[in-house]
PDB file of N, CA and C in Angstrom:
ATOM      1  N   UNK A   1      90.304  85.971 107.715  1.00  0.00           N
ATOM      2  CA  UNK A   1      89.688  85.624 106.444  1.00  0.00           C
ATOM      3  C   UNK A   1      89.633  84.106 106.319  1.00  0.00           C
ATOM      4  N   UNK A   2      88.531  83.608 105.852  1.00  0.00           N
ATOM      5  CA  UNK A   2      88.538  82.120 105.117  1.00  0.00           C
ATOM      6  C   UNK A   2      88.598  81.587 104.218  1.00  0.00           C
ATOM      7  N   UNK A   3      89.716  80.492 103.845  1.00  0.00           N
ATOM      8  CA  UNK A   3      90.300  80.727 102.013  1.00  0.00           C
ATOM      9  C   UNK A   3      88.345  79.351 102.090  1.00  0.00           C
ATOM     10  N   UNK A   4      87.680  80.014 101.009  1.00  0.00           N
ATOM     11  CA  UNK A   4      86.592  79.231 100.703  1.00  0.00           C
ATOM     12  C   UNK A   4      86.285  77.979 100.352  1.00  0.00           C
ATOM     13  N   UNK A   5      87.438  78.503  99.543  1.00  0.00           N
ATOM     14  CA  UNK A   5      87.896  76.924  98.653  1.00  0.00           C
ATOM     15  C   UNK A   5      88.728  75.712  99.486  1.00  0.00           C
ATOM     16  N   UNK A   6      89.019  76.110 100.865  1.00  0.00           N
ATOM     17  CA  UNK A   6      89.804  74.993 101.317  1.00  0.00           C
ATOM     18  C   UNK A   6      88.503  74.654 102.680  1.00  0.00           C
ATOM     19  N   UNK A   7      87.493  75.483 103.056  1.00  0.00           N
ATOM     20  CA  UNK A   7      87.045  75.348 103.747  1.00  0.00           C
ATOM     21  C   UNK A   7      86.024  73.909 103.470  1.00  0.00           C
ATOM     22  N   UNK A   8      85.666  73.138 104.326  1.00  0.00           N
ATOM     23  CA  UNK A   8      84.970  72.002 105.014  1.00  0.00           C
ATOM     24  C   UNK A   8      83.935  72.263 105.444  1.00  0.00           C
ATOM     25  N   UNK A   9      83.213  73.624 105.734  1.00  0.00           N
ATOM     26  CA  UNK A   9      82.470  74.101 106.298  1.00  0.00           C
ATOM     27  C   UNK A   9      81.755  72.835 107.554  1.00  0.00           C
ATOM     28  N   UNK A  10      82.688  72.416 108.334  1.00  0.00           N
ATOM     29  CA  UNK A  10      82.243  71.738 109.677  1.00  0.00           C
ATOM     30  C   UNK A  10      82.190  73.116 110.619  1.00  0.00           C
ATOM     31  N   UNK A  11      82.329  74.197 110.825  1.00  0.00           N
ATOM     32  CA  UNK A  11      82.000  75.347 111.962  1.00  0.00           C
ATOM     33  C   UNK A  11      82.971  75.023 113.062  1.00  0.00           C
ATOM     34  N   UNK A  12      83.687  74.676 112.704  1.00  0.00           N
ATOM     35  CA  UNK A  12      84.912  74.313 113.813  1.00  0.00           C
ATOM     36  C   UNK A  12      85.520  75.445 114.268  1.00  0.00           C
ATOM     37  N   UNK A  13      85.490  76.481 113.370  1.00  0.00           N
ATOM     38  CA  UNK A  13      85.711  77.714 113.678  1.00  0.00           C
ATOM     39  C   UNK A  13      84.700  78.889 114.908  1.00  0.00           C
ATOM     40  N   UNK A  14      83.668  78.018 114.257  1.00  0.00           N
ATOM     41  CA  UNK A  14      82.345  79.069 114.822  1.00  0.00           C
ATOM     42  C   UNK A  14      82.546  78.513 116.114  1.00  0.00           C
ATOM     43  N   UNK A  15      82.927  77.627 116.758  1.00  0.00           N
ATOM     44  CA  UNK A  15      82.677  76.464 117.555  1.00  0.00           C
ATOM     45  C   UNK A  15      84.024  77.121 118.708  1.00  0.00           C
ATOM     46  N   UNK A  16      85.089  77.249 118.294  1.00  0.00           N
ATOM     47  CA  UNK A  16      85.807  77.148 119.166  1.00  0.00           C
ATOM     48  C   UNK A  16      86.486  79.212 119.463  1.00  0.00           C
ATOM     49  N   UNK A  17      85.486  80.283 118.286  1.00  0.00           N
ATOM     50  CA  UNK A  17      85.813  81.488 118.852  1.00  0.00           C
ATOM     51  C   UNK A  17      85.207  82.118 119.908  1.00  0.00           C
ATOM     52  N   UNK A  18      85.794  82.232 121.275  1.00  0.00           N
ATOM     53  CA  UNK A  18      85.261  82.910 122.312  1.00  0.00           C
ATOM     54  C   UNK A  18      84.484  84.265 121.898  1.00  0.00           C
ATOM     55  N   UNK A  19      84.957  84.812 121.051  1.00  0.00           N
ATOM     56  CA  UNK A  19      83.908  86.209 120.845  1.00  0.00           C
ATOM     57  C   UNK A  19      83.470  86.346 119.167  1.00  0.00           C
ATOM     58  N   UNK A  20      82.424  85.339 119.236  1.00  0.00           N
ATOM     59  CA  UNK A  20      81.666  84.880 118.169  1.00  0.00           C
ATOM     60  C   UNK A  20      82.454  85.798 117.022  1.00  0.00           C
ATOM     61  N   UNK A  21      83.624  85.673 116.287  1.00  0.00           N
ATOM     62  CA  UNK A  21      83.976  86.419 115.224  1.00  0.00           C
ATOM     63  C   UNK A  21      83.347  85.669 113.624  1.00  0.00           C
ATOM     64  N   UNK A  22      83.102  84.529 113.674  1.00  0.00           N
ATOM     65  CA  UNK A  22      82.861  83.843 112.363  1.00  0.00           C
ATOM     66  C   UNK A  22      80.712  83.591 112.597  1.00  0.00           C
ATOM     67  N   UNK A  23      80.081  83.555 111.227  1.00  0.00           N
ATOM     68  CA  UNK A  23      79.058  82.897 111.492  1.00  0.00           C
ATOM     69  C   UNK A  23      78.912  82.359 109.898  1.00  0.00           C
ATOM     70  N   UNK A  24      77.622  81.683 109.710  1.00  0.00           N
ATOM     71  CA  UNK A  24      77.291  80.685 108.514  1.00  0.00           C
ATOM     72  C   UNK A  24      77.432  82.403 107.478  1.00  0.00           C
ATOM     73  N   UNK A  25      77.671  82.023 106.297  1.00  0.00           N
ATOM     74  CA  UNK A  25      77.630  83.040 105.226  1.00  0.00           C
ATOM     75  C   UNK A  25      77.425  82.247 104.188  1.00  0.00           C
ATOM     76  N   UNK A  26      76.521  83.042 103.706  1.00  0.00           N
ATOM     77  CA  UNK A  26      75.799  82.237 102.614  1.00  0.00           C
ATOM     78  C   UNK A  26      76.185  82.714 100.850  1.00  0.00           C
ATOM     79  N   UNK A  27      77.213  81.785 100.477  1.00  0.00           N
ATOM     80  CA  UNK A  27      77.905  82.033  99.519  1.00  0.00           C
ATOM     81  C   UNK A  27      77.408  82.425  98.277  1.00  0.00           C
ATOM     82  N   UNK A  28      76.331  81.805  97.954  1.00  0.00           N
ATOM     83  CA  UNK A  28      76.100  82.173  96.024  1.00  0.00           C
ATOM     84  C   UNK A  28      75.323  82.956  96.453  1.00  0.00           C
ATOM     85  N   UNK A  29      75.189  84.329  97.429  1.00  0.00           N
ATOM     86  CA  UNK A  29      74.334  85.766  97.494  1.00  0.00           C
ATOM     87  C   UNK A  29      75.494  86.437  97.333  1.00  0.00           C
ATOM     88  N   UNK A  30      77.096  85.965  97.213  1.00  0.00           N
ATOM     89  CA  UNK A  30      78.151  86.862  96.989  1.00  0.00           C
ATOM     90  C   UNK A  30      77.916  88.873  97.556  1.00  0.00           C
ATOM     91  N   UNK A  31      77.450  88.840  99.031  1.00  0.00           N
ATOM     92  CA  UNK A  31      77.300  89.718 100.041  1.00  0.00           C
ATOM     93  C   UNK A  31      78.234  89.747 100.725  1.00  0.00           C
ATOM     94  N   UNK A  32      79.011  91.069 100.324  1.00  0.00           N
ATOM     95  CA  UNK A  32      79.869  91.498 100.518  1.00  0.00           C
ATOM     96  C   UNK A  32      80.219  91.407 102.732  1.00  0.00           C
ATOM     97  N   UNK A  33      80.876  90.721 103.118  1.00  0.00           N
ATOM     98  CA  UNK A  33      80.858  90.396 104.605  1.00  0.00           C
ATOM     99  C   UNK A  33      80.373  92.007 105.738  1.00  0.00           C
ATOM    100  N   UNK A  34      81.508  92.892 104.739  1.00  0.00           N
ATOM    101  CA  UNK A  34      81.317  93.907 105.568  1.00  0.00           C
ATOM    102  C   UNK A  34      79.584  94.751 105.627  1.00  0.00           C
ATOM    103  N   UNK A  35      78.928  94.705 104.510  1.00  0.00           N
ATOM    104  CA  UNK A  35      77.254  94.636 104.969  1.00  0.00           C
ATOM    105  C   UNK A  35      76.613  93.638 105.789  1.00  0.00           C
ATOM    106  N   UNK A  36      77.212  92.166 106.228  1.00  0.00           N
ATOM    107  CA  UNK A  36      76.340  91.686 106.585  1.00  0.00           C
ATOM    108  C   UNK A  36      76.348  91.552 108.555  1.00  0.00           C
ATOM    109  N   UNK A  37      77.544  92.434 108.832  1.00  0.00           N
ATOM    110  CA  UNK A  37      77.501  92.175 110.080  1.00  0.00           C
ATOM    111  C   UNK A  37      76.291  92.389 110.903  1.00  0.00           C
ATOM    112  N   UNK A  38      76.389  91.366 112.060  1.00  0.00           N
ATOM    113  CA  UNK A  38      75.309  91.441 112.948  1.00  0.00           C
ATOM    114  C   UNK A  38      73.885  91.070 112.170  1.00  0.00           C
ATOM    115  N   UNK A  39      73.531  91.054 111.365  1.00  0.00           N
ATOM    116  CA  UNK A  39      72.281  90.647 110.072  1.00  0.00           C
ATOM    117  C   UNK A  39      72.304  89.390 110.181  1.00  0.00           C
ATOM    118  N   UNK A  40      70.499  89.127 110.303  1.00  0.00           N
ATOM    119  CA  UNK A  40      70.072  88.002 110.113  1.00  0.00           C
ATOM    120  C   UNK A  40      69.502  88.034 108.338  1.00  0.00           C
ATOM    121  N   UNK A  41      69.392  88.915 107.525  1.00  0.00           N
ATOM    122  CA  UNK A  41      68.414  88.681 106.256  1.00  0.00           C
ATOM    123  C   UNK A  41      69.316  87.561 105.271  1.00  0.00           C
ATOM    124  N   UNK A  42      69.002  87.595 104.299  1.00  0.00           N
ATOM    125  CA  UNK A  42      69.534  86.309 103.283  1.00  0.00           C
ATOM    126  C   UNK A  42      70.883  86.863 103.232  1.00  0.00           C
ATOM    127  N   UNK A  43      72.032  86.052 103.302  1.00  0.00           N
ATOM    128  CA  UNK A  43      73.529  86.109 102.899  1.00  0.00           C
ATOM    129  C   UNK A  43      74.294  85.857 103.813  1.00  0.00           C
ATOM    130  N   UNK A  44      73.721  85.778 105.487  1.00  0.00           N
ATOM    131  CA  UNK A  44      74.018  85.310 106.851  1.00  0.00           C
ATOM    132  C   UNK A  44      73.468  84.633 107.446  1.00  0.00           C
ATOM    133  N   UNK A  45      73.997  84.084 108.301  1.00  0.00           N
ATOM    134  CA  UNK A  45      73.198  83.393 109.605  1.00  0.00           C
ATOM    135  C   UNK A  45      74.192  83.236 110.583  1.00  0.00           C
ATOM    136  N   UNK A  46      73.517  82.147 111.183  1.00  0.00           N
ATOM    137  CA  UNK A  46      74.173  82.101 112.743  1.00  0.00           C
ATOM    138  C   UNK A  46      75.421  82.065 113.020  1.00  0.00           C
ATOM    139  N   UNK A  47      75.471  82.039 114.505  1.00  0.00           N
ATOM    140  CA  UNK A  47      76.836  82.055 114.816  1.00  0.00           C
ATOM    141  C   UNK A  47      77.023  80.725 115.256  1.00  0.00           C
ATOM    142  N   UNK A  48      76.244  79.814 115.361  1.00  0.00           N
ATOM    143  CA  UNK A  48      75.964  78.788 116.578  1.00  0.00           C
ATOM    144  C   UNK A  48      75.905  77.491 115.086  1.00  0.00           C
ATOM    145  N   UNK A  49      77.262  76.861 115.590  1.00  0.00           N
ATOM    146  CA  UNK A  49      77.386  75.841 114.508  1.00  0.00           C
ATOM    147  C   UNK A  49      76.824  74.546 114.269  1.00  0.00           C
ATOM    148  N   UNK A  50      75.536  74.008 114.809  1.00  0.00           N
ATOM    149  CA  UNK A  50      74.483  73.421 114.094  1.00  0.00           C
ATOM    150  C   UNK A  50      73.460  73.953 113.796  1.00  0.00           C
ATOM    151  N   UNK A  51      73.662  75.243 113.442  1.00  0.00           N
ATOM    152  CA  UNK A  51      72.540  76.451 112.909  1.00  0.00           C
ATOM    153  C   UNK A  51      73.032  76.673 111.390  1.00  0.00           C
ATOM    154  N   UNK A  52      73.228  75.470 110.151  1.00  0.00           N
ATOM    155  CA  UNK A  52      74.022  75.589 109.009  1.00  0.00           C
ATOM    156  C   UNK A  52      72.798  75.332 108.369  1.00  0.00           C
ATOM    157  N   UNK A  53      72.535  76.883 107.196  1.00  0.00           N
ATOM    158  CA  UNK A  53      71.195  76.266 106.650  1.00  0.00           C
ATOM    159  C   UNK A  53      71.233  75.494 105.364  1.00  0.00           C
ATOM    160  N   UNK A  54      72.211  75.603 105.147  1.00  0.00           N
ATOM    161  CA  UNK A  54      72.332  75.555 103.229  1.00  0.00           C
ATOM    162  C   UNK A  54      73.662  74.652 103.239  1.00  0.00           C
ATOM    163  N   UNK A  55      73.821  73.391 102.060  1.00  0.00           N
ATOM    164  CA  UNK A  55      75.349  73.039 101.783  1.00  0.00           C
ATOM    165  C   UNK A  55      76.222  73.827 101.497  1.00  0.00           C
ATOM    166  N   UNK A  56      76.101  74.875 101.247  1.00  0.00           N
ATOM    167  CA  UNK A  56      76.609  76.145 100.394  1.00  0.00           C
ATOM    168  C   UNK A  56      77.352  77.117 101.071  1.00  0.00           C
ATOM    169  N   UNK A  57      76.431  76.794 102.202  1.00  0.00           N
ATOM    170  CA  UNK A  57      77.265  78.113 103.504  1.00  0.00           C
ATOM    171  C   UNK A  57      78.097  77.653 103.749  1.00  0.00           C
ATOM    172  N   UNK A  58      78.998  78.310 104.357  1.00  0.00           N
ATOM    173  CA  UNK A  58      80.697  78.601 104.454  1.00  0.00           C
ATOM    174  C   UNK A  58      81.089  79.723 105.987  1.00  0.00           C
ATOM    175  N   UNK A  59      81.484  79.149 106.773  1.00  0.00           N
ATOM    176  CA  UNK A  59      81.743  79.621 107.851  1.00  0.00           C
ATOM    177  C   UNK A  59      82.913  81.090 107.194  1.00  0.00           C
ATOM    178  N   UNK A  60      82.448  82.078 107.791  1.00  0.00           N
ATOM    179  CA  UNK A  60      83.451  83.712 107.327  1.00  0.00           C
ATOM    180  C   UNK A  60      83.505  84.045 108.624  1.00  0.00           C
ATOM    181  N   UNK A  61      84.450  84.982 108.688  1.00  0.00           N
ATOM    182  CA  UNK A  61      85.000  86.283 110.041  1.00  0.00           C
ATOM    183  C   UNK A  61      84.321  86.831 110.185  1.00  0.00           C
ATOM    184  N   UNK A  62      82.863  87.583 109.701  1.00  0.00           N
ATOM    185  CA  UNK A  62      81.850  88.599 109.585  1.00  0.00           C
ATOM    186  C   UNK A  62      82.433  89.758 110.534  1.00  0.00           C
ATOM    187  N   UNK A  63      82.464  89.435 111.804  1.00  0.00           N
ATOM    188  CA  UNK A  63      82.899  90.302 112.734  1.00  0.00           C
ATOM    189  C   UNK A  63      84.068  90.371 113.036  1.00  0.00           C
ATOM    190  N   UNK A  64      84.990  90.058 112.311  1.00  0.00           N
ATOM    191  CA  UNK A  64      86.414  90.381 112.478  1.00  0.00           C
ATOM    192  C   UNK A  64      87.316  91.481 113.180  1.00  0.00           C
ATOM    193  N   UNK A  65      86.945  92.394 113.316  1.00  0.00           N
ATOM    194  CA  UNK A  65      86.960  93.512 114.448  1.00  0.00           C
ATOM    195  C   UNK A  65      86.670  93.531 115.420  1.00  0.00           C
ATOM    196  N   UNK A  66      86.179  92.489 116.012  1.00  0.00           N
ATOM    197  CA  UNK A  66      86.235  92.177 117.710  1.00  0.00           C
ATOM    198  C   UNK A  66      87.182  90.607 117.528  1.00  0.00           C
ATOM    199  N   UNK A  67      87.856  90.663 116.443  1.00  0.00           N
ATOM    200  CA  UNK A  67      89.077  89.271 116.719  1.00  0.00           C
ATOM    201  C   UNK A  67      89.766  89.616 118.448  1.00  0.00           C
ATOM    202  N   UNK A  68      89.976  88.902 119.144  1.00  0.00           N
ATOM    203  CA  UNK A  68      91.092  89.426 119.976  1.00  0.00           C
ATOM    204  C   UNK A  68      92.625  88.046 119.606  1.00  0.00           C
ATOM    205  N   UNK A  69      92.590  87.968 118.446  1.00  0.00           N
ATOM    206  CA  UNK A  69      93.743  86.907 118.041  1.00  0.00           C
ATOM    207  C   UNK A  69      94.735  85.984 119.298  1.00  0.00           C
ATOM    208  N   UNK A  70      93.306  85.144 119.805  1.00  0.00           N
ATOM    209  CA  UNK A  70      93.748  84.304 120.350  1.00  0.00           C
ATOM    210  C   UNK A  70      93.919  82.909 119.488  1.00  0.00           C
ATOM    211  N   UNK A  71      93.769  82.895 118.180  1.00  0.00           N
ATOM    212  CA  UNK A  71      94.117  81.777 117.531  1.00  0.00           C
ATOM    213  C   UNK A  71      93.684  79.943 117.637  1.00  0.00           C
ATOM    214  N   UNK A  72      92.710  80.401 118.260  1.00  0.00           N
ATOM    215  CA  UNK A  72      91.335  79.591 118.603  1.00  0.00           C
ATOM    216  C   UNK A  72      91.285  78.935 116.907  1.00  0.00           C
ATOM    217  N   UNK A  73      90.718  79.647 115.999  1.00  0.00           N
ATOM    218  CA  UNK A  73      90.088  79.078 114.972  1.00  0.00           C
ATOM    219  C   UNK A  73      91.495  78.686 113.893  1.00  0.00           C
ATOM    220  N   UNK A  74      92.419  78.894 114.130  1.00  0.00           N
ATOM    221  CA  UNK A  74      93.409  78.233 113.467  1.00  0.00           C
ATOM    222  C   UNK A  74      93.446  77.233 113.779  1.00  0.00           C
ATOM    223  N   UNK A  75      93.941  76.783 114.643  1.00  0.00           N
ATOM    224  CA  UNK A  75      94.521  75.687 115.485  1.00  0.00           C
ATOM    225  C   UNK A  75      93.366  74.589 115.169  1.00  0.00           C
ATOM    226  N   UNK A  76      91.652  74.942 114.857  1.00  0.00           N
ATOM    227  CA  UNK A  76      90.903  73.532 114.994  1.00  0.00           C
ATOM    228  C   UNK A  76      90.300  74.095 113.691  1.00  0.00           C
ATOM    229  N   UNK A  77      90.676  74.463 112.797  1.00  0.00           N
ATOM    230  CA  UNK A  77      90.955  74.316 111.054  1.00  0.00           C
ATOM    231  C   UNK A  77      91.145  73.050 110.896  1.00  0.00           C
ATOM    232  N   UNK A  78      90.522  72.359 110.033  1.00  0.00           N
ATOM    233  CA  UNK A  78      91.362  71.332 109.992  1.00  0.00           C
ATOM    234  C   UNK A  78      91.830  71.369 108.772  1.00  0.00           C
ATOM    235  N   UNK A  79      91.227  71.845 107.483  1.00  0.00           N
ATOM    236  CA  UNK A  79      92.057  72.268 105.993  1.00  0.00           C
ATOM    237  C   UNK A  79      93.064  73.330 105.933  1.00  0.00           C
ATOM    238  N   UNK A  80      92.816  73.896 107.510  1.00  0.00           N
ATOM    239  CA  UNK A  80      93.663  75.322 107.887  1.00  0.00           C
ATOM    240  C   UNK A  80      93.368  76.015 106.732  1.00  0.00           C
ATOM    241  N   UNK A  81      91.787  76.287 106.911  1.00  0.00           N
ATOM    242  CA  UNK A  81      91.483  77.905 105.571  1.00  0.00           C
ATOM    243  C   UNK A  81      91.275  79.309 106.347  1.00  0.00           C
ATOM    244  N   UNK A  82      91.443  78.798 107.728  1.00  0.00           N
ATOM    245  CA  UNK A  82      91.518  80.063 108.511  1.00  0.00           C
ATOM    246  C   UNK A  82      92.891  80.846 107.969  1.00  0.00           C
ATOM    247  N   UNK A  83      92.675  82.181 107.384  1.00  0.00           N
ATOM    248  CA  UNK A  83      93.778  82.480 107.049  1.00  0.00           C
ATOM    249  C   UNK A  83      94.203  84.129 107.935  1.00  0.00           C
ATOM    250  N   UNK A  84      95.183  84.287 108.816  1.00  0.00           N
ATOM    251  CA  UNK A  84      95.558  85.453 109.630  1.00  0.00           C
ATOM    252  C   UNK A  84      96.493  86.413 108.885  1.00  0.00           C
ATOM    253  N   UNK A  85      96.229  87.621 108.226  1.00  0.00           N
ATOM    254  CA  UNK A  85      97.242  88.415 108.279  1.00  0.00           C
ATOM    255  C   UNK A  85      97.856  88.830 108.968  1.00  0.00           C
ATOM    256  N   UNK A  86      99.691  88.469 108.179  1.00  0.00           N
ATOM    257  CA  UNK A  86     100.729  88.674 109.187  1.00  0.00           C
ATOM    258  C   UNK A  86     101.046  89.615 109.565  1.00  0.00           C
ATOM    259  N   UNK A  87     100.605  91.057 109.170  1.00  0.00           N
ATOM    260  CA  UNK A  87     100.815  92.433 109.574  1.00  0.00           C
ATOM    261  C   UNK A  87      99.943  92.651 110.631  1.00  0.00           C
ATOM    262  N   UNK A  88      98.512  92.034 110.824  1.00  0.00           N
ATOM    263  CA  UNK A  88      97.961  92.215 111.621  1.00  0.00           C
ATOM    264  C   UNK A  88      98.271  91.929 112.868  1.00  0.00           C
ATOM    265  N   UNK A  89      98.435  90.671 112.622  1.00  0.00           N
ATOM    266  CA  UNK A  89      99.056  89.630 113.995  1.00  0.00           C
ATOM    267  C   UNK A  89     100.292  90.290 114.451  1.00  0.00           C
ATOM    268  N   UNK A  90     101.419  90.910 114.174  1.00  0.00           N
ATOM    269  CA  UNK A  90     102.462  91.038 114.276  1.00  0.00           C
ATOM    270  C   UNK A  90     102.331  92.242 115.167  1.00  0.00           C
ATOM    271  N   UNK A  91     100.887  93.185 114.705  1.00  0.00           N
ATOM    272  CA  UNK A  91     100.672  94.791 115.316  1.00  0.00           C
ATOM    273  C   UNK A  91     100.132  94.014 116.655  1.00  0.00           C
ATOM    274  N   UNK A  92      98.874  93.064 116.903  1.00  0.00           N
ATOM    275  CA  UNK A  92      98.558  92.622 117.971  1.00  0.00           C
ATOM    276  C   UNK A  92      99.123  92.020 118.948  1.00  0.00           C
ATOM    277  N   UNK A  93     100.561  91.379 118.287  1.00  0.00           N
ATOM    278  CA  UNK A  93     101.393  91.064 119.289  1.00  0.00           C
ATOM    279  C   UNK A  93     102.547  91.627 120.193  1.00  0.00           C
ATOM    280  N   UNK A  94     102.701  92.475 119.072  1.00  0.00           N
ATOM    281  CA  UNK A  94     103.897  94.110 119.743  1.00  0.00           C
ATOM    282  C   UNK A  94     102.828  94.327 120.900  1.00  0.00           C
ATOM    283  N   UNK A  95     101.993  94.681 120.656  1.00  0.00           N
ATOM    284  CA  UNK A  95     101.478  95.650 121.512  1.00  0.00           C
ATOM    285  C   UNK A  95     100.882  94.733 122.716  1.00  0.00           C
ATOM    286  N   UNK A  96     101.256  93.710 122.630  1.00  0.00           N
ATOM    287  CA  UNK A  96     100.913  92.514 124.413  1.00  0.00           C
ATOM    288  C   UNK A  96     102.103  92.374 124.451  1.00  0.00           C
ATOM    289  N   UNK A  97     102.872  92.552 124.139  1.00  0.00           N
ATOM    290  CA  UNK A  97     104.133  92.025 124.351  1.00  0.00           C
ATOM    291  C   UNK A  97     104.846  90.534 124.062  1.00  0.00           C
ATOM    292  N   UNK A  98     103.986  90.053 123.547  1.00  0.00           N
ATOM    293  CA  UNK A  98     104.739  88.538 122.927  1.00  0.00           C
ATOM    294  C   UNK A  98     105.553  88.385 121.557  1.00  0.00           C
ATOM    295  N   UNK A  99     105.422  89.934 120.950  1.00  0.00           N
ATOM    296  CA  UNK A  99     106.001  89.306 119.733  1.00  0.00           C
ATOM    297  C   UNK A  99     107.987  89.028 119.733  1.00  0.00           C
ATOM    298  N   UNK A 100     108.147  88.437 118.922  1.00  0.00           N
ATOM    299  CA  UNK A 100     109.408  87.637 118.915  1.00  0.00           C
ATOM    300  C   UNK A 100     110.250  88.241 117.452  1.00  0.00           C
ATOM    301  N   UNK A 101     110.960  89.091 117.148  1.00  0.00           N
ATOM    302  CA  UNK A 101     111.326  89.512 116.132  1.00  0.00           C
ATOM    303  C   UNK A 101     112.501  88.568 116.151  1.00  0.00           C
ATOM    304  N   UNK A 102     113.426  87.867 116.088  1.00  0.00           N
ATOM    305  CA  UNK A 102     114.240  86.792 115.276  1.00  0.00           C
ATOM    306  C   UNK A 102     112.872  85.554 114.755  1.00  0.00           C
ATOM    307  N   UNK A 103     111.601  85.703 115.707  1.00  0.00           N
ATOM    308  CA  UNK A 103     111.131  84.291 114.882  1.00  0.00           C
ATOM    309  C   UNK A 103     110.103  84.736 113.676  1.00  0.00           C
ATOM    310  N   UNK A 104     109.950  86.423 113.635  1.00  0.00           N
ATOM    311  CA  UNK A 104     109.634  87.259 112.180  1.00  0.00           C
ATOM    312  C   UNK A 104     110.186  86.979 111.756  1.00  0.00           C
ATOM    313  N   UNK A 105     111.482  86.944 111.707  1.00  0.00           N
ATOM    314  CA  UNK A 105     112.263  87.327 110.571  1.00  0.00           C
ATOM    315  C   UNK A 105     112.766  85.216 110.186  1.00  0.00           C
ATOM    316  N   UNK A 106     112.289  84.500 110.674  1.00  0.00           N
ATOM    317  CA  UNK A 106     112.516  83.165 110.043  1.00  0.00           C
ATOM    318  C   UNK A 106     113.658  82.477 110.609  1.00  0.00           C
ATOM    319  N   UNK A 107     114.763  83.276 111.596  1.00  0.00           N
ATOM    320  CA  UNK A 107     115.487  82.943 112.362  1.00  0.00           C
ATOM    321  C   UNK A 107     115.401  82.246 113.430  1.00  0.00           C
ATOM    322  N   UNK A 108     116.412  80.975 113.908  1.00  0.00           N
ATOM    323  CA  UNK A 108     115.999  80.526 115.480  1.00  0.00           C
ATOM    324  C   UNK A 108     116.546  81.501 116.898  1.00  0.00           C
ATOM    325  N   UNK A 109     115.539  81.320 117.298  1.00  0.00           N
ATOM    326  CA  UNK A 109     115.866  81.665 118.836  1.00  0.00           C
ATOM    327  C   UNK A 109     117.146  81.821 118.759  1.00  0.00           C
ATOM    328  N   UNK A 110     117.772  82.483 119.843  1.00  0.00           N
ATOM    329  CA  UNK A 110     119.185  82.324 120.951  1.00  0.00           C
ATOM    330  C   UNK A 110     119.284  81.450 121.546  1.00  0.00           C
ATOM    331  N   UNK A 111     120.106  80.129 121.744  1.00  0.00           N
ATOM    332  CA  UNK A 111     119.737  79.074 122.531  1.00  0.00           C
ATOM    333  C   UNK A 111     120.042  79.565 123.553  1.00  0.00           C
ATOM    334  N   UNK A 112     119.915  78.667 124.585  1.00  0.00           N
ATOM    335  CA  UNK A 112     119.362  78.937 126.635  1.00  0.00           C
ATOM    336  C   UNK A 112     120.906  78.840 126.732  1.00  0.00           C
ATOM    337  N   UNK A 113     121.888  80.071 127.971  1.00  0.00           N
ATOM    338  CA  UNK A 113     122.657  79.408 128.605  1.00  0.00           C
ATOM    339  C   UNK A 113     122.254  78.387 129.469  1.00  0.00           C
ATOM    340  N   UNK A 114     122.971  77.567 129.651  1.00  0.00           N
ATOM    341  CA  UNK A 114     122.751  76.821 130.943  1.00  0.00           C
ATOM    342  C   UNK A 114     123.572  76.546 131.848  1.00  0.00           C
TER     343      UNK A 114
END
């Protein structure tokens, strides 16, 4: 999700997701994201970030269901309005195997014997 209000709309997002999840969304048509996937008519556009038609548009997830949460569009946020749910992330990471339950839960690591 993209908090709107913190967004910059520079496409920094659109720019750096390997599997085009964000494109231009065109805000005062208040079109609901989940109708506009894959749609070119008024309330979307591109995926391709000097394809911005309007001051107004606002880079969104549209396709958020092909995320593969590699965390691409966080990281080059620069208001960081990319926003990740943590239940989500947490299911995507059990299941690759990276997730870290002491650093869920706000705890440090085990330090290293050495």
């Amino acid at each position: 999700a993209v908090d709107w209000d913190s967004c910059v709309a520079d496409g920094a997002c659109i720019e750096a997701c390997p599997v085009q999840v964000f494109q231009w969304y065109r805000t005062e048509h208040d079109i609901p994201a989940s109708e506009a996937q894959n749609q070119t008519w008024n309330g979307t556009g591109s995926t391709v970030k000097e394809e911005r038609k309007d001051y107004t548009d606002k880079a969104d997830a549209i396709r958020e269901h092909d995320c593969i949460w590699c965390m691409a569009c966080v990281s080059v946020c620069p208001p960081q309005a990319v926003k990740v749910d943590q239940a989500s992330l947490e299911f995507h990471e059990k299941a690759s195997g990276t997730f870290n339950e002491a650093l869920s839960k706000g705890s440090a690591p085990p330090p290293h014997a050495h």
